[in-house]
Protein backbone atom coordinates (compact mmCIF):
# COMPACT_ATOMS: atom_id res chain seq x y z
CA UNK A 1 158.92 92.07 173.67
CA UNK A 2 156.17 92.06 170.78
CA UNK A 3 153.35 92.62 173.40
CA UNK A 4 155.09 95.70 175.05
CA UNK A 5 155.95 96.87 171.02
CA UNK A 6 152.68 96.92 170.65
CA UNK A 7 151.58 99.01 173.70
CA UNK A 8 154.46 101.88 173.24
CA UNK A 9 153.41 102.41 169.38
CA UNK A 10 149.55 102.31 170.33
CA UNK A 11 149.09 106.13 170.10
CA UNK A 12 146.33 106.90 172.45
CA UNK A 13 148.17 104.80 175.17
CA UNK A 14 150.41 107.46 174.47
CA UNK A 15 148.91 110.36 174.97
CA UNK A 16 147.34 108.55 177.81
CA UNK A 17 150.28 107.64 179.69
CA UNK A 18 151.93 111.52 179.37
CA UNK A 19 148.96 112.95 180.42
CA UNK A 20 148.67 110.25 183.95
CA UNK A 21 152.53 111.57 184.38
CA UNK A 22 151.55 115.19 184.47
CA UNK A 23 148.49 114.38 186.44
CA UNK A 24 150.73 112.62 189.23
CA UNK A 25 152.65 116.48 190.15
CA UNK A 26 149.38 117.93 190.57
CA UNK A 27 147.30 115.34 192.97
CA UNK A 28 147.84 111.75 194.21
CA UNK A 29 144.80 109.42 192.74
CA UNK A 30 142.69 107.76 194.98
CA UNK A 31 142.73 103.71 194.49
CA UNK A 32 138.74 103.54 195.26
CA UNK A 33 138.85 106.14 192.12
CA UNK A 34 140.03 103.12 189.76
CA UNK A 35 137.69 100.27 188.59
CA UNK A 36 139.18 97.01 188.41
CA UNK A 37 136.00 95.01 187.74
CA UNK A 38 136.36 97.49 184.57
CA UNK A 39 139.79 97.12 183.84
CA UNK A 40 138.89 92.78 184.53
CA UNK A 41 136.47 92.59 182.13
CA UNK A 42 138.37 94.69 179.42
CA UNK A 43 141.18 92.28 179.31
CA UNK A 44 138.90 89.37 179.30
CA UNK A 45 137.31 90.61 176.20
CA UNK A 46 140.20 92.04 174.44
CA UNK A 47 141.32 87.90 174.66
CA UNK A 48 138.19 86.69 174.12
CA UNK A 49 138.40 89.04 170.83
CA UNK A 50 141.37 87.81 169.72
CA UNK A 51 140.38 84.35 170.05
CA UNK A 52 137.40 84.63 167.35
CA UNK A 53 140.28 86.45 165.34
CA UNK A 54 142.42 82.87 165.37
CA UNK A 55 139.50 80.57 164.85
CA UNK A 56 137.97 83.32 161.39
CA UNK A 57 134.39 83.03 163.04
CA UNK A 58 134.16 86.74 161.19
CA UNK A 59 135.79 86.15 158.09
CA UNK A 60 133.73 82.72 157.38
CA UNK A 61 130.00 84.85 157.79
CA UNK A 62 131.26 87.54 156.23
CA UNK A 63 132.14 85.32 153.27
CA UNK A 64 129.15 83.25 153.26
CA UNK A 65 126.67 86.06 153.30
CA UNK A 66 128.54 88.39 150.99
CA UNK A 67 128.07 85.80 148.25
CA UNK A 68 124.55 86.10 147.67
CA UNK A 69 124.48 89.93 146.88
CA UNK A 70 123.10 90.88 143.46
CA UNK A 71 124.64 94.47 143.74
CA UNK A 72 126.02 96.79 145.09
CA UNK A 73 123.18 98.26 147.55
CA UNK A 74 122.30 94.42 148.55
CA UNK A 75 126.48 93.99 149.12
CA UNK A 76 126.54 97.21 151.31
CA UNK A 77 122.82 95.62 153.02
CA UNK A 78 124.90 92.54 154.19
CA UNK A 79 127.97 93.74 155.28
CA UNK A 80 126.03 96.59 157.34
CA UNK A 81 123.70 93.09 159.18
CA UNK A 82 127.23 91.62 159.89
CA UNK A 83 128.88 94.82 161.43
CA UNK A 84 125.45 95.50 163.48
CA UNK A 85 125.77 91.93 164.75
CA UNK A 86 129.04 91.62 165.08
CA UNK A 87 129.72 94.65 166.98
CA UNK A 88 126.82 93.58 169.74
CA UNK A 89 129.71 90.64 170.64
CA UNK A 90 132.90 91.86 168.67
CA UNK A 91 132.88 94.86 169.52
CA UNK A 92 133.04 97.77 167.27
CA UNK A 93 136.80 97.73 166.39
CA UNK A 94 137.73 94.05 165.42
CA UNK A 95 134.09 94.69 163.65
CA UNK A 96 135.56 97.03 161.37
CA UNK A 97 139.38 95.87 161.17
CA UNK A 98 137.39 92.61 160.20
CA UNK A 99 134.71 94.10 157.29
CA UNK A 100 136.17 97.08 156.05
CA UNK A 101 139.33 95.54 154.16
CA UNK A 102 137.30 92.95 152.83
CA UNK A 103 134.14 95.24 151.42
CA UNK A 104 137.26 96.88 149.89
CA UNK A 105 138.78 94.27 148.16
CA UNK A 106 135.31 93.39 146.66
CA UNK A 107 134.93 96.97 145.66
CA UNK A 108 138.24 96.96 143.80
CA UNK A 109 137.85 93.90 141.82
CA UNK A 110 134.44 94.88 140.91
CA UNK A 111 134.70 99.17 140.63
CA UNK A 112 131.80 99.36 143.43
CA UNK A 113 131.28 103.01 145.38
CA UNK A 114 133.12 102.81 148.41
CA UNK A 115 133.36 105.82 150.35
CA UNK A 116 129.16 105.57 151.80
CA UNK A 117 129.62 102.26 152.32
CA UNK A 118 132.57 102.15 154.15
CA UNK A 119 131.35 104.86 156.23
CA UNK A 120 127.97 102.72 156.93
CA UNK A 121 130.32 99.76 158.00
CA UNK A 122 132.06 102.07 160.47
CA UNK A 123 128.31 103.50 161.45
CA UNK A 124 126.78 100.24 161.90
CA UNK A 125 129.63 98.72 164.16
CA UNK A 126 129.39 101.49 166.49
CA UNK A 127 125.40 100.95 166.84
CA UNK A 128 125.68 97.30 167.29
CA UNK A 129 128.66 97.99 169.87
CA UNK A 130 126.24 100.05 171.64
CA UNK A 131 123.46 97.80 171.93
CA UNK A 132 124.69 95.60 174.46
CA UNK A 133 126.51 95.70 177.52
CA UNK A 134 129.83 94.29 176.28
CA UNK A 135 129.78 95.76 172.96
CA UNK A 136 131.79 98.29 173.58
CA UNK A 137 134.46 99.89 176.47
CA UNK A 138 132.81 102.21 177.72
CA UNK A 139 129.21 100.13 178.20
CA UNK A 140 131.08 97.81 180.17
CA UNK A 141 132.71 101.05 182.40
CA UNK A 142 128.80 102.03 182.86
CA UNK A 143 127.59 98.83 184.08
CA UNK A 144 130.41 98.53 186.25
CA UNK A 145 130.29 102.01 187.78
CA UNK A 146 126.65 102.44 187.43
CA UNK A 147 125.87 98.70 188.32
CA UNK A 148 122.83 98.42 186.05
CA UNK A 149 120.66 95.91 185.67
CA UNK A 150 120.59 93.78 182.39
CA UNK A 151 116.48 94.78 182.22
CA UNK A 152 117.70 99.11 182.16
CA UNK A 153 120.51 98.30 180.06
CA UNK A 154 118.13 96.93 177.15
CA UNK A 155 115.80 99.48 177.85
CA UNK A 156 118.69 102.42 177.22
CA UNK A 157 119.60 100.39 174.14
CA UNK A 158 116.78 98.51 172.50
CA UNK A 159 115.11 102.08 171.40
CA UNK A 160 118.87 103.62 170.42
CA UNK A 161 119.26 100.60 168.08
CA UNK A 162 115.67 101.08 166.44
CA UNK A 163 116.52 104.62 165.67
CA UNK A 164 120.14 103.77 164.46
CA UNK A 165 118.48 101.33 162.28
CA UNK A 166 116.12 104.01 160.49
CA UNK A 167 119.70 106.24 159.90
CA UNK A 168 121.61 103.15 158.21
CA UNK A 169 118.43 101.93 156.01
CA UNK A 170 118.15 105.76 154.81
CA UNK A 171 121.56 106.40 154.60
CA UNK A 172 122.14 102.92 152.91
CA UNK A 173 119.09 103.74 149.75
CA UNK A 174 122.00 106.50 148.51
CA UNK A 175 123.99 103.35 147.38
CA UNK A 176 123.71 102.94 143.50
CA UNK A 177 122.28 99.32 142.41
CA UNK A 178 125.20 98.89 140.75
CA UNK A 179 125.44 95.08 139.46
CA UNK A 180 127.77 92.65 141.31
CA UNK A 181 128.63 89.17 139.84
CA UNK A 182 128.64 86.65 142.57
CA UNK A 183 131.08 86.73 144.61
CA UNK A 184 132.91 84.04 145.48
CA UNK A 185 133.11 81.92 149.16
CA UNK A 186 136.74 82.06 150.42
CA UNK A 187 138.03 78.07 151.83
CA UNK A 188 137.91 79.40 155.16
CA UNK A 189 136.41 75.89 157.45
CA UNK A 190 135.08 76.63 161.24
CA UNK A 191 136.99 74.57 163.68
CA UNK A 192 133.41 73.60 165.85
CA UNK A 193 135.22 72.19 169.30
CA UNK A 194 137.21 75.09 169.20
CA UNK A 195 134.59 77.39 168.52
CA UNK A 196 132.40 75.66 170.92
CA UNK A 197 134.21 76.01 173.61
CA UNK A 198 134.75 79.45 173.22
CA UNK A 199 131.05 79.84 173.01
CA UNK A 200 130.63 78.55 176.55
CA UNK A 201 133.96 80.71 177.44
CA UNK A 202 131.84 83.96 175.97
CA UNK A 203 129.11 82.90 178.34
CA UNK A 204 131.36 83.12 181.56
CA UNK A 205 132.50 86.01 180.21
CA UNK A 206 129.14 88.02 179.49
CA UNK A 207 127.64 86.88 182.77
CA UNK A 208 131.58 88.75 184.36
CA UNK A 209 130.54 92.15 182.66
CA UNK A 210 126.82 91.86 184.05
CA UNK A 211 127.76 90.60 187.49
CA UNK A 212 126.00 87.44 188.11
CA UNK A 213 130.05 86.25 188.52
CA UNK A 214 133.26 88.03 189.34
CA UNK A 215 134.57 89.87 186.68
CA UNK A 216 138.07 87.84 187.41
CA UNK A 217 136.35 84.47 186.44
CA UNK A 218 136.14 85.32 183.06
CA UNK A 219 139.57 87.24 182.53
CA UNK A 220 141.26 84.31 184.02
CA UNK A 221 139.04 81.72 181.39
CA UNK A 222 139.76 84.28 178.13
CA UNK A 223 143.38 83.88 179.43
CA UNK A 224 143.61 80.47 179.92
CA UNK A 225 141.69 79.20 176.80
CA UNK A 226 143.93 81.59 174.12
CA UNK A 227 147.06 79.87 176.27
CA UNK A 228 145.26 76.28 175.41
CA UNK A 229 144.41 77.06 171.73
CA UNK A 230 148.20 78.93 170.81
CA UNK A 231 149.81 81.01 173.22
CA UNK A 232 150.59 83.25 170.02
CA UNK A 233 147.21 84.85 170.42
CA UNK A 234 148.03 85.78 173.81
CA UNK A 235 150.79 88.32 171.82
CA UNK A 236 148.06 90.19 169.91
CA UNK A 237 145.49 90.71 173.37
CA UNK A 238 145.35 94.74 173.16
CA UNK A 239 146.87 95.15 176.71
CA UNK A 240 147.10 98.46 175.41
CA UNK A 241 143.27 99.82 175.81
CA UNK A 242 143.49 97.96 179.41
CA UNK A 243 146.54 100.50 180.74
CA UNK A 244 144.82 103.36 178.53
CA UNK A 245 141.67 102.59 180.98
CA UNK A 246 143.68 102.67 184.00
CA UNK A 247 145.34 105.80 182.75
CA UNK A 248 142.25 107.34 182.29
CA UNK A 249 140.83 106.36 186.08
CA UNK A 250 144.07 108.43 187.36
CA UNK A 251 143.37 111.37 185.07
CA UNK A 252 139.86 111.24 186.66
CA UNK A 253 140.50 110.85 190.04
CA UNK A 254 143.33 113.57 190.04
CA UNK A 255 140.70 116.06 188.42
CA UNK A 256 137.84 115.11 190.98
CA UNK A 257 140.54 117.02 193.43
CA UNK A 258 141.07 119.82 191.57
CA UNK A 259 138.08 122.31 193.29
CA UNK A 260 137.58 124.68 190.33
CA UNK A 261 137.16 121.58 187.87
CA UNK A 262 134.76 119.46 189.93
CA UNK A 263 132.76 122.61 189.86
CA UNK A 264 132.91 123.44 186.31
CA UNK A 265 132.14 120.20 185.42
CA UNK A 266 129.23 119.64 188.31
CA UNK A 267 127.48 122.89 186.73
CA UNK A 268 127.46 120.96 183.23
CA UNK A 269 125.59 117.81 184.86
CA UNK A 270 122.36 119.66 186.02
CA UNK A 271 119.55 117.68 184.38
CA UNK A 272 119.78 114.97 182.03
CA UNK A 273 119.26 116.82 178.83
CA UNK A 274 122.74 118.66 179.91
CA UNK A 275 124.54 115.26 180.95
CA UNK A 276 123.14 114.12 177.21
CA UNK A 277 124.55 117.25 175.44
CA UNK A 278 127.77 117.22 177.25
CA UNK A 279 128.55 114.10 176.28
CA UNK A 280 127.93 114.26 173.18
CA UNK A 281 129.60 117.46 172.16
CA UNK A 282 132.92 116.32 174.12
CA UNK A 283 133.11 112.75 172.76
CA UNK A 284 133.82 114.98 169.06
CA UNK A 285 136.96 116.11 171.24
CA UNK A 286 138.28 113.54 173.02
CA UNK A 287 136.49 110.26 172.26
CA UNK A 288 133.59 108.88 173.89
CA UNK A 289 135.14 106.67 176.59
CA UNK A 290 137.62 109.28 178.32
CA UNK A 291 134.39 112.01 178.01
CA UNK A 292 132.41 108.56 179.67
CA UNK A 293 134.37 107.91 182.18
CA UNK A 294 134.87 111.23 183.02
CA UNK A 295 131.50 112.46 183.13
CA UNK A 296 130.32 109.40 184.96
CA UNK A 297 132.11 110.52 188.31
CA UNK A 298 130.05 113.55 188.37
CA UNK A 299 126.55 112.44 187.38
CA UNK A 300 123.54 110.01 187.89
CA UNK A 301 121.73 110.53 184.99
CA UNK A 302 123.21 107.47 183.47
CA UNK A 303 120.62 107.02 180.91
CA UNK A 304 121.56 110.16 179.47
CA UNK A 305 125.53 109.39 179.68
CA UNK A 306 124.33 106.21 177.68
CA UNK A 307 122.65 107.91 174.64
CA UNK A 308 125.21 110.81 174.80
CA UNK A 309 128.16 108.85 174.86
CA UNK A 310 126.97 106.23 172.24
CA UNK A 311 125.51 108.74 169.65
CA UNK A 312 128.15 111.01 170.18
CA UNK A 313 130.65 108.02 168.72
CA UNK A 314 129.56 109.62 165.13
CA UNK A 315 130.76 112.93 163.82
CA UNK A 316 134.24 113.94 164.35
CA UNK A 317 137.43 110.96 163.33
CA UNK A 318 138.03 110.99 167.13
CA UNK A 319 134.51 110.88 168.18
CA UNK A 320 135.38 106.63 169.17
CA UNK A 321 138.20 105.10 168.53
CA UNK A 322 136.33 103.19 165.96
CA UNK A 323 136.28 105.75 163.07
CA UNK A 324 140.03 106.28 163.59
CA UNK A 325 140.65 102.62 162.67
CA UNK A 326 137.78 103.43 159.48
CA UNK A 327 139.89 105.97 158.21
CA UNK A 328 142.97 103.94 158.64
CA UNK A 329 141.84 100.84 157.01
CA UNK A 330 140.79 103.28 154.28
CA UNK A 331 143.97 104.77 153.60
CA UNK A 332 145.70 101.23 153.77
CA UNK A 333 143.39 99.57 151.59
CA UNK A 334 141.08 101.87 149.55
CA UNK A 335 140.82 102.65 145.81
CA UNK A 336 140.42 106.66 145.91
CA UNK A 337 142.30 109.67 147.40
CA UNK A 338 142.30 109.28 151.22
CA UNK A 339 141.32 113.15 151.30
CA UNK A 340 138.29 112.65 149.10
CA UNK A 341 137.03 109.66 151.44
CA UNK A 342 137.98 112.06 154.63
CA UNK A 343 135.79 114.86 153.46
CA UNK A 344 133.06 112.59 152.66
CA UNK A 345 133.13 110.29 155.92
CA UNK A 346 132.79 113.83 158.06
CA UNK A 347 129.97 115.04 156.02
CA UNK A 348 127.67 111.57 156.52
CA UNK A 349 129.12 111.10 160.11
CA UNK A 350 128.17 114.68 161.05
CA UNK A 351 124.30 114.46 159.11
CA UNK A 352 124.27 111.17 160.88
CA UNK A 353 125.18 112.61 163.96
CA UNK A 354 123.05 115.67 163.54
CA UNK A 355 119.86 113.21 162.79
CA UNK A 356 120.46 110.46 165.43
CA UNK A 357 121.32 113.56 168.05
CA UNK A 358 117.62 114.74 167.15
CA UNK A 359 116.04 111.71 167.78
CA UNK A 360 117.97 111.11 170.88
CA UNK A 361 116.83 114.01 172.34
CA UNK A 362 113.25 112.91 171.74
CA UNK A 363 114.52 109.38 172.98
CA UNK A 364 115.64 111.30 176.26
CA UNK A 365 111.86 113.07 176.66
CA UNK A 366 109.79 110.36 175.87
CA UNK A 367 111.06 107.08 176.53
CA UNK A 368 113.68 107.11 178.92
């Protein structure tokens, strides 16, 4: 009863699921249209996820590294390394839930600037996310659909993460030097087996999502070991994002039938500058992994969809799901007016956006 709680109140599974209803009355979806090596390796994540949650593999590095800032800039410097890292295996959304709450209960005890910061979190999860192929959803969609090689994959990424790196160390010298006593390490203690073990599960895992083994393997291990461990943690797997997914592969495959759209949306995929632009501007309107997957039934330029779909996660609240939960964790645990901290994540996510768009573009001519 909790699990299916927590799928009716997740909101985009909502809008999700209306919008596969209406879709049904206009065309019947094509099974071949829906990607269940995706939808696999989604739900073996989401557990694997939730697994780190139980055993605080986060919480312990976050606390250990936090306590040997000086001040505030060198605070914001450490938390933005852990959300970078943590979103290449994390992904960008446990990242977040994970950092944000606790920068802000530093910042409160000790009056530090928040709103930059907390934006640079969000920022710097998203990058990391990107960078490899199971960071985030809609990577793992692309290697799927795409069926990329580990070798193109890095070369999309490795040059998107350099550039991303040049925006957060800018962005980051705008944080005062404002003095931080030490802070203190939590009494949070690693189980190793445990965490072991789920190292070698993350392994099966990985090598699912980049096909050396059926993406089933490691759904079935993630599964399995959270059963082992507690079956409580089996509750909290977001089963949600997995039926959002398979919403959104109907949606798709209904509007592949529809003549005028294919069209409209074939004209928009001519080169890969378009396919790059598209997906950009689109992810500010309806997230980067519905505008993913469904621009990636229409094009080959995958590169492009890459850098499009990744950079475009910056900018609007719904440009990825990840700034949503930002601005949430904000309003549930920051020290300011939640309007005040809106206005000023859009402006840096937006000049970020702006900046990293730039330099994509120059990614997309000379590089790629």
């Amino acid at each position: 009863m909790t699990i299916l709680k927590n799928i009716v109140k997740d909101r985009v599974f909502q809008i999700t699921a209306v919008l596969t209803v209406l879709s049904l009355f206009i065309a019947r979806p094509r099974l071949a249209d829906i990607n269940f090596s995706t939808l696999w390796s989604i739900t073996a994540m989401m557990t694997l996820i939730q697994i780190f949650e139980y055993l605080h593999v986060l919480d312990y590095c976050a606390y250990r590294l936090t306590s040997h800032a000086n001040d505030a800039r060198q605070l914001t410097w450490m938390f933005l390394i852990l959300a970078v890292v943590a979103g290449m295996f994390l992904t960008n959304d446990v990242t977040v839930l994970t950092l944000v709450p606790l920068y802000l209960r530093i910042a409160k005890k000790y009056d530090l600037p928040e709103i930059l910061p907390v934006t640079l979190i969000g920022m710097a999860a998203n990058f990391g996310s990107a960078f490899t192929p199971f960071g985030n959803t809609h990577n793992i969609f692309m290697m799927n659909h795409y069926q990329v090689s580990l070798g193109t994959f890095f070369s999309w990424s490795i040059p998107l993460l350099i550039a991303s790196l040049i925006l957060l160390a800018l962005f980051s010298l705008m944080v005062k030097k404002t003095p931080v006593p030490t802070v203190p390490v939590e009494d949070i203690h690693i189980m190793m087996r445990p965490t072991v073990i789920t190292g070698v599960a993350a392994l099966v895992i990985f090598a699912g999502v980049l096909g050396f083994l059926p993406s089933w393997v490691g759904a079935v291990v993630a599964l399995v070991l959270a059963a082992l461990f507690d079956p409580h943690i089996l509750i909290h797997v977001d089963y949600g994002i997995v039926l959002t997914f398979t919403g959104f592969f109907v949606i798709v495959s209904v509007l592949r039938q529809i003549p005028w759209v294919s069209t409209l949306i074939a004209s928009l995929m001519s080169t890969d500058h378009s396919v790059y632009m598209t997906s950009l501007l689109s992810s500010q309107l309806i997230s980067n992994v519905p505008s993913t997957i469904l621009i990636g039934k229409f094009t080959t330029y995958a590169g492009a969809l890459f850098l499009g779909s990744n950079i475009g996660g910056l900018g609007s609240v719904v440009g990825s799901m990840c700034n949503l939960l930002v601005y949430k964790e904000y309003v549930n645990w920051g020290n300011h007016q939640k309007g005040r901290f809106f206005l000023g994540f859009l402006g840096f996510n937006f000049l970020g956006l702006l900046i990293l768009g730039i330099m994509g573009w120059f990614i997309l001519d000379f590089i790629y």
